[in-house]
PDB file of N, CA and C in Angstrom:
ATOM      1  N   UNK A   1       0.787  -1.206   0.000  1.00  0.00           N
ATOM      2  CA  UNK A   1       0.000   0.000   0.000  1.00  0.00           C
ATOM      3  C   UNK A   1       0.834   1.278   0.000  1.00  0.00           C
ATOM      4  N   UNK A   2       2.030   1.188   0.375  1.00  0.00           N
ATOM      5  CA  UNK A   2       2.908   2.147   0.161  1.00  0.00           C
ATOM      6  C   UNK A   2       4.320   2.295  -0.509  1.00  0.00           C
ATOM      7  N   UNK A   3       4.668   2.951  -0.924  1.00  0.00           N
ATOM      8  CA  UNK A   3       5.924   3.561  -2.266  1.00  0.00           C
ATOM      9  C   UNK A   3       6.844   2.932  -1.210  1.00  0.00           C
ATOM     10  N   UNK A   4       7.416   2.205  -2.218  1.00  0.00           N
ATOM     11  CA  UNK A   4       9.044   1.428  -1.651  1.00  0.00           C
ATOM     12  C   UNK A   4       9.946   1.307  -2.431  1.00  0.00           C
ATOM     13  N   UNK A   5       9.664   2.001  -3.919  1.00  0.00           N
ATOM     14  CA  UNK A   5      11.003   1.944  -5.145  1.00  0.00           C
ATOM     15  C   UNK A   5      11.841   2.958  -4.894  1.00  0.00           C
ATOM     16  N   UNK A   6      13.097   2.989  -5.779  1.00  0.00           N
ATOM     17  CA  UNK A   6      14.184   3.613  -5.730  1.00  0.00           C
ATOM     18  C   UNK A   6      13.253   4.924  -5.981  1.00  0.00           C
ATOM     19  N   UNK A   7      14.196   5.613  -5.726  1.00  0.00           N
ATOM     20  CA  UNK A   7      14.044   7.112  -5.586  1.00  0.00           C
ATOM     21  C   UNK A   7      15.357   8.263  -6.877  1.00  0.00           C
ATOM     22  N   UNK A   8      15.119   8.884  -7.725  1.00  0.00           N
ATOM     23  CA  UNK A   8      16.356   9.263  -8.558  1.00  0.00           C
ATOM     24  C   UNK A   8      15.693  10.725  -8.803  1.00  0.00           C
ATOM     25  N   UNK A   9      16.617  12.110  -7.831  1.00  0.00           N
ATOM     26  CA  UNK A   9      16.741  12.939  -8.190  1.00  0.00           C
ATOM     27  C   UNK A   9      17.112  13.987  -9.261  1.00  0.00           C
ATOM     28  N   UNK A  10      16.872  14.456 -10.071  1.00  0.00           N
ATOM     29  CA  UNK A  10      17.544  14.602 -11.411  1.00  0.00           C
ATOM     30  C   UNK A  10      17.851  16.137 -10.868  1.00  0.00           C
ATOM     31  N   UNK A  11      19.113  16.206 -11.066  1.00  0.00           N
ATOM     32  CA  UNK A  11      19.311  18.227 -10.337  1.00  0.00           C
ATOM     33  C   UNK A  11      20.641  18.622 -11.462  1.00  0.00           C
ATOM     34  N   UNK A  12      19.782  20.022 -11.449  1.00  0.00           N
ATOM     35  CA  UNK A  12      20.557  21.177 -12.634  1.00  0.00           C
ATOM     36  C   UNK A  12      22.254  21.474 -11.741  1.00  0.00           C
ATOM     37  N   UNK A  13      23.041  21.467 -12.248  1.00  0.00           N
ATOM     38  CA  UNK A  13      23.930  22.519 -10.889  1.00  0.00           C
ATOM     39  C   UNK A  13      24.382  23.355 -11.338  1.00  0.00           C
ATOM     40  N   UNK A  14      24.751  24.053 -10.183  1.00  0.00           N
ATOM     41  CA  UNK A  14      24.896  25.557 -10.515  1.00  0.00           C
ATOM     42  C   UNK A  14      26.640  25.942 -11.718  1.00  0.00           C
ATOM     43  N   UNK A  15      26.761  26.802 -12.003  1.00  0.00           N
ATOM     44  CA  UNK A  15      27.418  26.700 -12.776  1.00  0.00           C
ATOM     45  C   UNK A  15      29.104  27.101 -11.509  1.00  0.00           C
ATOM     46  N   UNK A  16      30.302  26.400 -11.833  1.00  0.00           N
ATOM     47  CA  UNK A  16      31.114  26.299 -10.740  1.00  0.00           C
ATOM     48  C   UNK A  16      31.085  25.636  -9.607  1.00  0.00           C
ATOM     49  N   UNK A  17      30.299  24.888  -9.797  1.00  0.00           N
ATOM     50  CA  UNK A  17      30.511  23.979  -8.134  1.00  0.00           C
ATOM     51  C   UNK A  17      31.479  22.855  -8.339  1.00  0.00           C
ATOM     52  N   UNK A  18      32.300  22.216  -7.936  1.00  0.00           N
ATOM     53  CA  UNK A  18      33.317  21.593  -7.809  1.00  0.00           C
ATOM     54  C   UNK A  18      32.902  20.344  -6.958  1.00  0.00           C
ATOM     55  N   UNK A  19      32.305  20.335  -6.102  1.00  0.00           N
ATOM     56  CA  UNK A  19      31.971  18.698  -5.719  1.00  0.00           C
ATOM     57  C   UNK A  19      30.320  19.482  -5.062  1.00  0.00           C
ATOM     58  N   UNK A  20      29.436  17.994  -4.642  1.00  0.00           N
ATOM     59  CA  UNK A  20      27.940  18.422  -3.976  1.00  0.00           C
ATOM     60  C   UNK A  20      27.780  17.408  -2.906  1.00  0.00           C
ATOM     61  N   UNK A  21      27.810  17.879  -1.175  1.00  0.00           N
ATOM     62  CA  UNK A  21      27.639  16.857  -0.319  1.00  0.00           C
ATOM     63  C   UNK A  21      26.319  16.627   0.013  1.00  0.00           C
ATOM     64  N   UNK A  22      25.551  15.435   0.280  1.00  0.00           N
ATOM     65  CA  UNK A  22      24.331  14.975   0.856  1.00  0.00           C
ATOM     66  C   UNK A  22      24.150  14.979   2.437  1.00  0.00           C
ATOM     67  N   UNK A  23      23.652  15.865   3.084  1.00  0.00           N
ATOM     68  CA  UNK A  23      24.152  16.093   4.342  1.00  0.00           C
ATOM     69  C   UNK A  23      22.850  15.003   5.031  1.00  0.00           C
ATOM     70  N   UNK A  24      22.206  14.753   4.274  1.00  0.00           N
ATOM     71  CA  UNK A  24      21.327  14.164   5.555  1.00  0.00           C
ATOM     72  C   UNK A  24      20.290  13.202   4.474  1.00  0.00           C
ATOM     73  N   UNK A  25      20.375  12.068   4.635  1.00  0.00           N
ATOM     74  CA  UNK A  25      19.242  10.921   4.060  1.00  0.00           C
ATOM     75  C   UNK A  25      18.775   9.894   4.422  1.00  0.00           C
ATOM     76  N   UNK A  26      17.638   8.968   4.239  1.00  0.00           N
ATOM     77  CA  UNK A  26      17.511   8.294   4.752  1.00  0.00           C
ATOM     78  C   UNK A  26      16.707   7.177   3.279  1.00  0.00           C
ATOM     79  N   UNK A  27      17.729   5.643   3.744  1.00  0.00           N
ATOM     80  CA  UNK A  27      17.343   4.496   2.424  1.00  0.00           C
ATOM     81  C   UNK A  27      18.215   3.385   2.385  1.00  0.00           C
ATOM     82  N   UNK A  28      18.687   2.478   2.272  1.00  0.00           N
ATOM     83  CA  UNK A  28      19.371   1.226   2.055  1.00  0.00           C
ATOM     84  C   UNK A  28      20.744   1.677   1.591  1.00  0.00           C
ATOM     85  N   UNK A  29      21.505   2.420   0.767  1.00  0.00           N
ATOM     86  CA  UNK A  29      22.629   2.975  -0.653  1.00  0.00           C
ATOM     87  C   UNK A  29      22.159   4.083  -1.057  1.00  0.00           C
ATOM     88  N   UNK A  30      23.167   4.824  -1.428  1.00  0.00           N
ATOM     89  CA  UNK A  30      22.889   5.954  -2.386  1.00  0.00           C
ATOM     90  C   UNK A  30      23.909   6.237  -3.296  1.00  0.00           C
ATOM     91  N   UNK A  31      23.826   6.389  -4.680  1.00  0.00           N
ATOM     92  CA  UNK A  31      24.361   5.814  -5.924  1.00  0.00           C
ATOM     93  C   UNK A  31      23.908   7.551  -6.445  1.00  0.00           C
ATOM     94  N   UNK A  32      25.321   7.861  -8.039  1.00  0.00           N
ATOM     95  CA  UNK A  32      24.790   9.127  -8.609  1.00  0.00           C
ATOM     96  C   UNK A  32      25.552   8.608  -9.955  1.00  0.00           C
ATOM     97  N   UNK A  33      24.888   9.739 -10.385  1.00  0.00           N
ATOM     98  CA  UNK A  33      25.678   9.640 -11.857  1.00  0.00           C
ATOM     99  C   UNK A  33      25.200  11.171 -12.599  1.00  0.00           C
ATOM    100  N   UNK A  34      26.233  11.462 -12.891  1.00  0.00           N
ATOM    101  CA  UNK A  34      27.158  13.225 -13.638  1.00  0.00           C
ATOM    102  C   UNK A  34      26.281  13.345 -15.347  1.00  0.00           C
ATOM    103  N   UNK A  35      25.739  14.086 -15.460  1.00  0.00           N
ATOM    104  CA  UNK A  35      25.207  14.227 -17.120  1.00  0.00           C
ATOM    105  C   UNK A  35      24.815  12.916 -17.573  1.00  0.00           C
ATOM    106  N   UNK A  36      25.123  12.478 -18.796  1.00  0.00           N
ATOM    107  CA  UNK A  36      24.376  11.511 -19.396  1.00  0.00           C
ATOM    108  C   UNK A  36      24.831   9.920 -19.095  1.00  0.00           C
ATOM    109  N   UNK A  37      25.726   9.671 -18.375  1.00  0.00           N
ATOM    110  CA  UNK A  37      26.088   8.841 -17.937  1.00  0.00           C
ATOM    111  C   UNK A  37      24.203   7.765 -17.520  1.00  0.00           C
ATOM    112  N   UNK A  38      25.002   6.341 -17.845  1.00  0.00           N
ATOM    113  CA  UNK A  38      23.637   5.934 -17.738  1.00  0.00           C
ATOM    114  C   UNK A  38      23.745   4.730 -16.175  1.00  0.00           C
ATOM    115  N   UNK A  39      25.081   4.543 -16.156  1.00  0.00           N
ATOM    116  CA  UNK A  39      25.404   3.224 -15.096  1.00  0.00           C
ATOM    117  C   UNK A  39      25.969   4.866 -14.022  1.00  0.00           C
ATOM    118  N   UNK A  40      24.938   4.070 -12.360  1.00  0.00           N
ATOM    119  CA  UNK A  40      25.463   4.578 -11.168  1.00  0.00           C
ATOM    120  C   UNK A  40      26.231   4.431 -10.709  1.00  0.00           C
ATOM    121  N   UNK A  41      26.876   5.097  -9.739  1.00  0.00           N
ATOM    122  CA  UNK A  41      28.630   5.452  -9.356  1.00  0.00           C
ATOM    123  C   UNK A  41      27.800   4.929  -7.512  1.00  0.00           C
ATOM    124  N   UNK A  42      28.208   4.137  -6.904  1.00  0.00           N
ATOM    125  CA  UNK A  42      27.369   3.979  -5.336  1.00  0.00           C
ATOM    126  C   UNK A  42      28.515   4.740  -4.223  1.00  0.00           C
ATOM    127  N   UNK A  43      27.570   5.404  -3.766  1.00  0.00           N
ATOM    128  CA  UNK A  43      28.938   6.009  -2.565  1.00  0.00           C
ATOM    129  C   UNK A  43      28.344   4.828  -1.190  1.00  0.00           C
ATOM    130  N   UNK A  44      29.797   4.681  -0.553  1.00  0.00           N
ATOM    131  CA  UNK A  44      28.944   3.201  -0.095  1.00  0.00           C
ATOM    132  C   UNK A  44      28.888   3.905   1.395  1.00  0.00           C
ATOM    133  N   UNK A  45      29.791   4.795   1.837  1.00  0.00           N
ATOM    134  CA  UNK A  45      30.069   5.325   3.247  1.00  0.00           C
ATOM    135  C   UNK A  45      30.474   6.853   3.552  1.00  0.00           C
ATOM    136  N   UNK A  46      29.993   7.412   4.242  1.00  0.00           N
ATOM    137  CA  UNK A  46      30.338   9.041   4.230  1.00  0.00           C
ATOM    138  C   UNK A  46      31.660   9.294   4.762  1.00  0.00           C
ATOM    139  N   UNK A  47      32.420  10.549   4.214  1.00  0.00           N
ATOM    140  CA  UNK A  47      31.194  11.621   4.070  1.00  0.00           C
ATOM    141  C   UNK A  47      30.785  11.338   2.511  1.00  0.00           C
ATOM    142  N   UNK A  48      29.346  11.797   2.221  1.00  0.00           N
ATOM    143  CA  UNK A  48      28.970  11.282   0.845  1.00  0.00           C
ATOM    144  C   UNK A  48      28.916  12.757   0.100  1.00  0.00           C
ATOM    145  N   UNK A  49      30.335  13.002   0.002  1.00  0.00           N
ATOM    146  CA  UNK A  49      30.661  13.779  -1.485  1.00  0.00           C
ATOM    147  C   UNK A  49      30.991  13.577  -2.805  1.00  0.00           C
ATOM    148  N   UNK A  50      30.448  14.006  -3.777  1.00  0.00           N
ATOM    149  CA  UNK A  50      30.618  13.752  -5.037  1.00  0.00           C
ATOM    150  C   UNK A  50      31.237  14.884  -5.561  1.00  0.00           C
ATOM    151  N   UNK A  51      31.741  14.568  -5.937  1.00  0.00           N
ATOM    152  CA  UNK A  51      33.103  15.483  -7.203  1.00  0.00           C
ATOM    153  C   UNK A  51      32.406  15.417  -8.487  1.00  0.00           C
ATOM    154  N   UNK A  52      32.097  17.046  -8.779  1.00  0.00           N
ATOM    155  CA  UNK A  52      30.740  16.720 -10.119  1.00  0.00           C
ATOM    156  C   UNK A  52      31.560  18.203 -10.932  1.00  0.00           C
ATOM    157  N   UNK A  53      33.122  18.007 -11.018  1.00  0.00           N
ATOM    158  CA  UNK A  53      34.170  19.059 -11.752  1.00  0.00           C
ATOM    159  C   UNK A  53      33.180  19.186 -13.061  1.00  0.00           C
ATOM    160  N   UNK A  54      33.107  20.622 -13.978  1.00  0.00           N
ATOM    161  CA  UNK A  54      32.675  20.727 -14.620  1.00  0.00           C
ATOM    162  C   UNK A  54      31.143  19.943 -15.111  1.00  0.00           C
ATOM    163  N   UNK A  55      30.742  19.376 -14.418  1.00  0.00           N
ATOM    164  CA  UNK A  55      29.313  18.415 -14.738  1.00  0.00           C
ATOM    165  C   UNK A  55      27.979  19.703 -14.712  1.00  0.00           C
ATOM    166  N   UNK A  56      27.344  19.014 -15.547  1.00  0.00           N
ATOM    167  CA  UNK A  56      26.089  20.316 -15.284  1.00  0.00           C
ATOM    168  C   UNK A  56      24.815  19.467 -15.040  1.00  0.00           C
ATOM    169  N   UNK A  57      24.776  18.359 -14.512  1.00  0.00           N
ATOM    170  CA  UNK A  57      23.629  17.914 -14.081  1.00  0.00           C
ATOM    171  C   UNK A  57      23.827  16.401 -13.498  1.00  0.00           C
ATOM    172  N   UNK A  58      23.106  16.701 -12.322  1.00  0.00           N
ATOM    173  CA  UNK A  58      23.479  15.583 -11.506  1.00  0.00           C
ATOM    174  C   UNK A  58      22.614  15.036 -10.743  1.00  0.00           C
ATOM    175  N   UNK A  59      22.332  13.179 -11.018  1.00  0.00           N
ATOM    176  CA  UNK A  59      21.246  12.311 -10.593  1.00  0.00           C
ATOM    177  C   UNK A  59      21.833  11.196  -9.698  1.00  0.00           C
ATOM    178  N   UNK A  60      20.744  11.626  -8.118  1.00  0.00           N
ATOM    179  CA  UNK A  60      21.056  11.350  -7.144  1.00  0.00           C
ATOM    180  C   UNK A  60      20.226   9.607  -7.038  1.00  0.00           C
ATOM    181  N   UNK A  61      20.478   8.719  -6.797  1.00  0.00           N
ATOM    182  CA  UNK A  61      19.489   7.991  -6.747  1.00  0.00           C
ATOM    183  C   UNK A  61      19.146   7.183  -5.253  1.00  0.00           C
ATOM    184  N   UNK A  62      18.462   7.383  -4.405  1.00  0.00           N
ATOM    185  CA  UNK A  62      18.616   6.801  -3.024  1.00  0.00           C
ATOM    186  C   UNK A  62      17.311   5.249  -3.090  1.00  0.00           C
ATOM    187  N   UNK A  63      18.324   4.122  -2.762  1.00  0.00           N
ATOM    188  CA  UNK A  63      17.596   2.779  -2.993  1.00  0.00           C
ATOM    189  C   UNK A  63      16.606   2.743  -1.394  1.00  0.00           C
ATOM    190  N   UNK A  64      16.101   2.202  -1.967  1.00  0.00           N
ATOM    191  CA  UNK A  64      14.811   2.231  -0.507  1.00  0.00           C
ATOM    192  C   UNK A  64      14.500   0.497  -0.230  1.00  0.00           C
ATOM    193  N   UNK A  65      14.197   0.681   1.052  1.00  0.00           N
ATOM    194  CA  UNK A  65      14.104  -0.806   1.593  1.00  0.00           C
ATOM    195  C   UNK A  65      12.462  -0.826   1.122  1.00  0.00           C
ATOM    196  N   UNK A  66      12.075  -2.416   1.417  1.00  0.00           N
ATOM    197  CA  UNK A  66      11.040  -2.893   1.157  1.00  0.00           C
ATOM    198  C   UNK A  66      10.338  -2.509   2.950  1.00  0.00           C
ATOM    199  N   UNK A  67      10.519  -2.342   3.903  1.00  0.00           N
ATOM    200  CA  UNK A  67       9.917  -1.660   5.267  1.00  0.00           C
ATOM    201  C   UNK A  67       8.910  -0.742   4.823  1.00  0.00           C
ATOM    202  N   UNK A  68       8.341  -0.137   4.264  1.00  0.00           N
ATOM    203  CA  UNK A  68       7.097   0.337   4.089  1.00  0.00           C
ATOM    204  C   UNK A  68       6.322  -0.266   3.432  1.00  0.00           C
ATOM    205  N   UNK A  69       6.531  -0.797   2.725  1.00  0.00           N
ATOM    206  CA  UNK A  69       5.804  -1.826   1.973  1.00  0.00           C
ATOM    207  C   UNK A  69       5.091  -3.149   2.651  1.00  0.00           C
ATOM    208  N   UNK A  70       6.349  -3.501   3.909  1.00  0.00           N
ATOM    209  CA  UNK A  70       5.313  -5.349   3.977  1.00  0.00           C
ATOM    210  C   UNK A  70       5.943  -5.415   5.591  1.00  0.00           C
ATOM    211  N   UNK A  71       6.404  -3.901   6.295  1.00  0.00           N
ATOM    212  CA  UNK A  71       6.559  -3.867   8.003  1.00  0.00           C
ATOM    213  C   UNK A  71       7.497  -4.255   7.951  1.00  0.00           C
ATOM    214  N   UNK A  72       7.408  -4.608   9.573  1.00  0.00           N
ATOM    215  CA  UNK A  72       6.551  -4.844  10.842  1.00  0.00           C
ATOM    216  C   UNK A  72       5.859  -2.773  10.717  1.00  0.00           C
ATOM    217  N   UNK A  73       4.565  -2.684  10.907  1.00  0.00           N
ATOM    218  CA  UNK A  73       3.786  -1.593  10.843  1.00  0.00           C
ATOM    219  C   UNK A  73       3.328  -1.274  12.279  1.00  0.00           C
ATOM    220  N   UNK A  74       3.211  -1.783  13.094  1.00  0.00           N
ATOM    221  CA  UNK A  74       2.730  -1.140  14.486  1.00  0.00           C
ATOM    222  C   UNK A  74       3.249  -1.560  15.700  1.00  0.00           C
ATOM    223  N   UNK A  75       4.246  -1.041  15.379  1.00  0.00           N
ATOM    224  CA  UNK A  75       5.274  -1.164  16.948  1.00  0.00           C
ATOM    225  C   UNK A  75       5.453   0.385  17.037  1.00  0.00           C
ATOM    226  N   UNK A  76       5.890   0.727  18.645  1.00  0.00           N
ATOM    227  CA  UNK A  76       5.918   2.397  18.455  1.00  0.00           C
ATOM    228  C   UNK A  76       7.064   2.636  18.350  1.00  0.00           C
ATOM    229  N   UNK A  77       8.433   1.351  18.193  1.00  0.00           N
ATOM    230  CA  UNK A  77       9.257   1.956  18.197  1.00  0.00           C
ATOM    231  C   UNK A  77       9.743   1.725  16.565  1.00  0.00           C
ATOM    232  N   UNK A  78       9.787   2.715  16.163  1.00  0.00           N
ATOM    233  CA  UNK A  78      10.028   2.499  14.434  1.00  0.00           C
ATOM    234  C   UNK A  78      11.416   1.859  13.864  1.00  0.00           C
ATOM    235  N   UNK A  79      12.260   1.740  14.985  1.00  0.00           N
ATOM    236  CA  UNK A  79      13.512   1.143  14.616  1.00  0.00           C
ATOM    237  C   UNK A  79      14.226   0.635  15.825  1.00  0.00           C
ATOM    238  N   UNK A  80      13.425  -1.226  15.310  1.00  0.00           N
ATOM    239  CA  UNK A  80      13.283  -1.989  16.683  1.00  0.00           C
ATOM    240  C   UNK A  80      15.006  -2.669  16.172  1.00  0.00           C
ATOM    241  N   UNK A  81      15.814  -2.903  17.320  1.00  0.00           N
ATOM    242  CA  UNK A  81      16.767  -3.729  17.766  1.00  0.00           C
ATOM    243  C   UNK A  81      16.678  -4.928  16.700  1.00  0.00           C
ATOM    244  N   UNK A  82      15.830  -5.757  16.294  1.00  0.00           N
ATOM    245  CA  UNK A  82      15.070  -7.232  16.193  1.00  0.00           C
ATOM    246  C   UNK A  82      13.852  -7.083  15.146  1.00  0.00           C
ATOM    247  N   UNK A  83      14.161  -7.657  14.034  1.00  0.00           N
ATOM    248  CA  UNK A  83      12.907  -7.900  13.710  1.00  0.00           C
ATOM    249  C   UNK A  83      12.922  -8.988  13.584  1.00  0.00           C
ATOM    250  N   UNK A  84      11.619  -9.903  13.498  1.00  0.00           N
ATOM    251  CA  UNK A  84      11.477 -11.322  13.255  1.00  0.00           C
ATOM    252  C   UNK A  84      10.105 -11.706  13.484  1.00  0.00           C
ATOM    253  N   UNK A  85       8.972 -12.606  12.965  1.00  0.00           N
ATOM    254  CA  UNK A  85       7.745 -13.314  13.555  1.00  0.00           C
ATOM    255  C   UNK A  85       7.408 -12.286  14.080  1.00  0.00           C
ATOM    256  N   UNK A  86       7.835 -12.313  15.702  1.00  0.00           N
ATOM    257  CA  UNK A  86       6.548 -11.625  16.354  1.00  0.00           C
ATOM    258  C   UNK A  86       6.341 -10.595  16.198  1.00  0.00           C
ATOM    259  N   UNK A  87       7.246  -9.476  15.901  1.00  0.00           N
ATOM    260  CA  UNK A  87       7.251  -8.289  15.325  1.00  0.00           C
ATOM    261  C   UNK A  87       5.924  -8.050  14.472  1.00  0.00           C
ATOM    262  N   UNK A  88       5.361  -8.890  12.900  1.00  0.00           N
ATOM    263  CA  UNK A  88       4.914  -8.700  12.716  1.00  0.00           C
ATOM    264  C   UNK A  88       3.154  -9.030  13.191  1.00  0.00           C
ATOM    265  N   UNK A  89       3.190  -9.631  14.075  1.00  0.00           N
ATOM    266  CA  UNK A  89       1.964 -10.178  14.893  1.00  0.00           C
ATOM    267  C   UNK A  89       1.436  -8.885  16.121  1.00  0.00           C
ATOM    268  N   UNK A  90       2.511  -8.210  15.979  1.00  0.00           N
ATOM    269  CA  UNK A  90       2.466  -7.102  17.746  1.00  0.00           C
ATOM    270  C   UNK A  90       2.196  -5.901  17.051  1.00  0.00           C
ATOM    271  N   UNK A  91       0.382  -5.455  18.082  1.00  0.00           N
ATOM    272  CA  UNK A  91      -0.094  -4.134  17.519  1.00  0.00           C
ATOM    273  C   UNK A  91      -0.085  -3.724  18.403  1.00  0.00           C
ATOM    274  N   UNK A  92       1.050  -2.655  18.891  1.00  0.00           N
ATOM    275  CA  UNK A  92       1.089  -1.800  19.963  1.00  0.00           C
ATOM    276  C   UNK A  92       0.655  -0.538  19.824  1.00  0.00           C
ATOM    277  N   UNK A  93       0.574  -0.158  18.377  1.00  0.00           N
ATOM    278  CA  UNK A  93      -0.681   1.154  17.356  1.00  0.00           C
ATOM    279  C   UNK A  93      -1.088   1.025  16.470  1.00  0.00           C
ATOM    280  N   UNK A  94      -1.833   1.624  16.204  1.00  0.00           N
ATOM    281  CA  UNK A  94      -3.483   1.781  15.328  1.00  0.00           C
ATOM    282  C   UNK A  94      -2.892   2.414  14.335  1.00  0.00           C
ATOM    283  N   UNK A  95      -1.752   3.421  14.075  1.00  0.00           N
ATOM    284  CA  UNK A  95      -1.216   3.632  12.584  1.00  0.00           C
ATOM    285  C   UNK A  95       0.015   3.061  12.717  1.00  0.00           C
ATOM    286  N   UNK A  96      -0.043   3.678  10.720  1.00  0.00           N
ATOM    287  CA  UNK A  96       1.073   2.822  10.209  1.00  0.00           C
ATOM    288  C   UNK A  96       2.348   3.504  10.807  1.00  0.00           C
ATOM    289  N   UNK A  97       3.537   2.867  11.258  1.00  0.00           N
ATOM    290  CA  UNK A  97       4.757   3.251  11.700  1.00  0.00           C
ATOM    291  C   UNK A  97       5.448   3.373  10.293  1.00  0.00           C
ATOM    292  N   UNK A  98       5.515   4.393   9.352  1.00  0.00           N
ATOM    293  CA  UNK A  98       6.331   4.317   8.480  1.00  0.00           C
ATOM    294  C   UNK A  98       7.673   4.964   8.333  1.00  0.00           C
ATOM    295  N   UNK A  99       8.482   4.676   7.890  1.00  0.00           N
ATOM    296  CA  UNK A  99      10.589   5.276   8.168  1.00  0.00           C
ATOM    297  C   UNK A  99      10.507   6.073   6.602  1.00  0.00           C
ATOM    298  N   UNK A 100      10.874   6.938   7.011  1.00  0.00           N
ATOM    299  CA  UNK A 100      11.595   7.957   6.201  1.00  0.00           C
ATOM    300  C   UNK A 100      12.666   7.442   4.934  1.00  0.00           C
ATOM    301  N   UNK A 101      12.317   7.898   3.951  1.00  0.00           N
ATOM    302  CA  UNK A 101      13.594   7.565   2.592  1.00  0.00           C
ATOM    303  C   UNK A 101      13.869   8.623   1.726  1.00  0.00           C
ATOM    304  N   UNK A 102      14.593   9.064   1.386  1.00  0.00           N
ATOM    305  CA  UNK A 102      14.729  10.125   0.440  1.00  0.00           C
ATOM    306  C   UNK A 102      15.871  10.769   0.449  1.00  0.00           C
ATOM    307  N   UNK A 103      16.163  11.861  -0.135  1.00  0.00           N
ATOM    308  CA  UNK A 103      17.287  13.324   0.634  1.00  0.00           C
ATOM    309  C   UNK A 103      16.089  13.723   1.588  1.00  0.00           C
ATOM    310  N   UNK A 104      16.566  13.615   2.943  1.00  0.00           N
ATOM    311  CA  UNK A 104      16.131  15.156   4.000  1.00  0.00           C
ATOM    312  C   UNK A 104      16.252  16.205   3.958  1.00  0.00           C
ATOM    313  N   UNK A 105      17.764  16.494   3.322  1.00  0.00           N
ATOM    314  CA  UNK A 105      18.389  17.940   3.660  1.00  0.00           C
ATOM    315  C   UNK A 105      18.427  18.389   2.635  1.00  0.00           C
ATOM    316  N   UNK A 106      18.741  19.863   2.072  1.00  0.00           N
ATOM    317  CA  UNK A 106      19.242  20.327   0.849  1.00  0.00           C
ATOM    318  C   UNK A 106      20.514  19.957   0.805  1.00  0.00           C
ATOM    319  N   UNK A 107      21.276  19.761  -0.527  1.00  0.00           N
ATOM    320  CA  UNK A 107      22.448  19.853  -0.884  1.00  0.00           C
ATOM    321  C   UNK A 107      23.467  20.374  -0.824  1.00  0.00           C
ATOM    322  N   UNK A 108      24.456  20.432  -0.347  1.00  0.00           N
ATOM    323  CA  UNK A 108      25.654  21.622   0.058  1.00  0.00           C
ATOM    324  C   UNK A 108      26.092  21.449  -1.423  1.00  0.00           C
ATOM    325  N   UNK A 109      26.559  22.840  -1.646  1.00  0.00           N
ATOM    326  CA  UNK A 109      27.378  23.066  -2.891  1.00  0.00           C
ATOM    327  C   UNK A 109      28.766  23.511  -2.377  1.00  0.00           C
ATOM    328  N   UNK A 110      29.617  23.263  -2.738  1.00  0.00           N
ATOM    329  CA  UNK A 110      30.966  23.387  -2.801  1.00  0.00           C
ATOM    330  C   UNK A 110      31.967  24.174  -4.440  1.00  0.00           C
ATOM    331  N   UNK A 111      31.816  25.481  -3.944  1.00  0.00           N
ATOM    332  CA  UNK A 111      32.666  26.049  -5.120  1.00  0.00           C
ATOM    333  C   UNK A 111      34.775  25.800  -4.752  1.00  0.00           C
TER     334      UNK A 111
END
């Protein structure tokens, strides 16, 4: 019932920026790729800067877990220690507990 595919930002950049950091996200990987390039570059561990020298457009792509899609949905704590069985059997609330995926933050530019 809810969006669990990759996610791919497509962004203009400004003219002179020299690398672009992701200060804040939330998703499984996050992978980019510079102009027309068609295969993703994965940054696997921060800090997650990209070096985008002379590039004028740049696609962010953040992979998203299947957790919104098929739970555990009603535990209050949204990011339990353990998941397993009972997890998904235990209704400790009446809505859906869903986790965050995307960019959070704006983009730092770096001239």
């Amino acid at each position: 019932p809810f969006y669990t595919g990759n996610l791919i930002y497509d962004i203009a950049l400004p003219e002179g920026v020299s690398k672009v950091e992701i200060p804040e996200w939330r998703g499984v990987a996050l992978a980019y790729a510079l102009d027309d390039q068609e295969e993703f570059t994965l940054l696997p561990w921060p800090p997650f800067i990209i070096p985008v020298q002379r590039a004028r457009r740049l696609r962010v792509k953040v992979l998203n877990s299947r957790r919104n899609a098929f739970g555990p949905f009603f535990l209050r704590d949204k990011w339990p220690p353990w998941t397993g069985p009972g997890q998904f059997k235990t209704y400790e609330t009446k809505e859906h507990g869903l986790v965050p995926c995307g960019l959070l933050a704006p983009l730092r530019y770096n001239l």
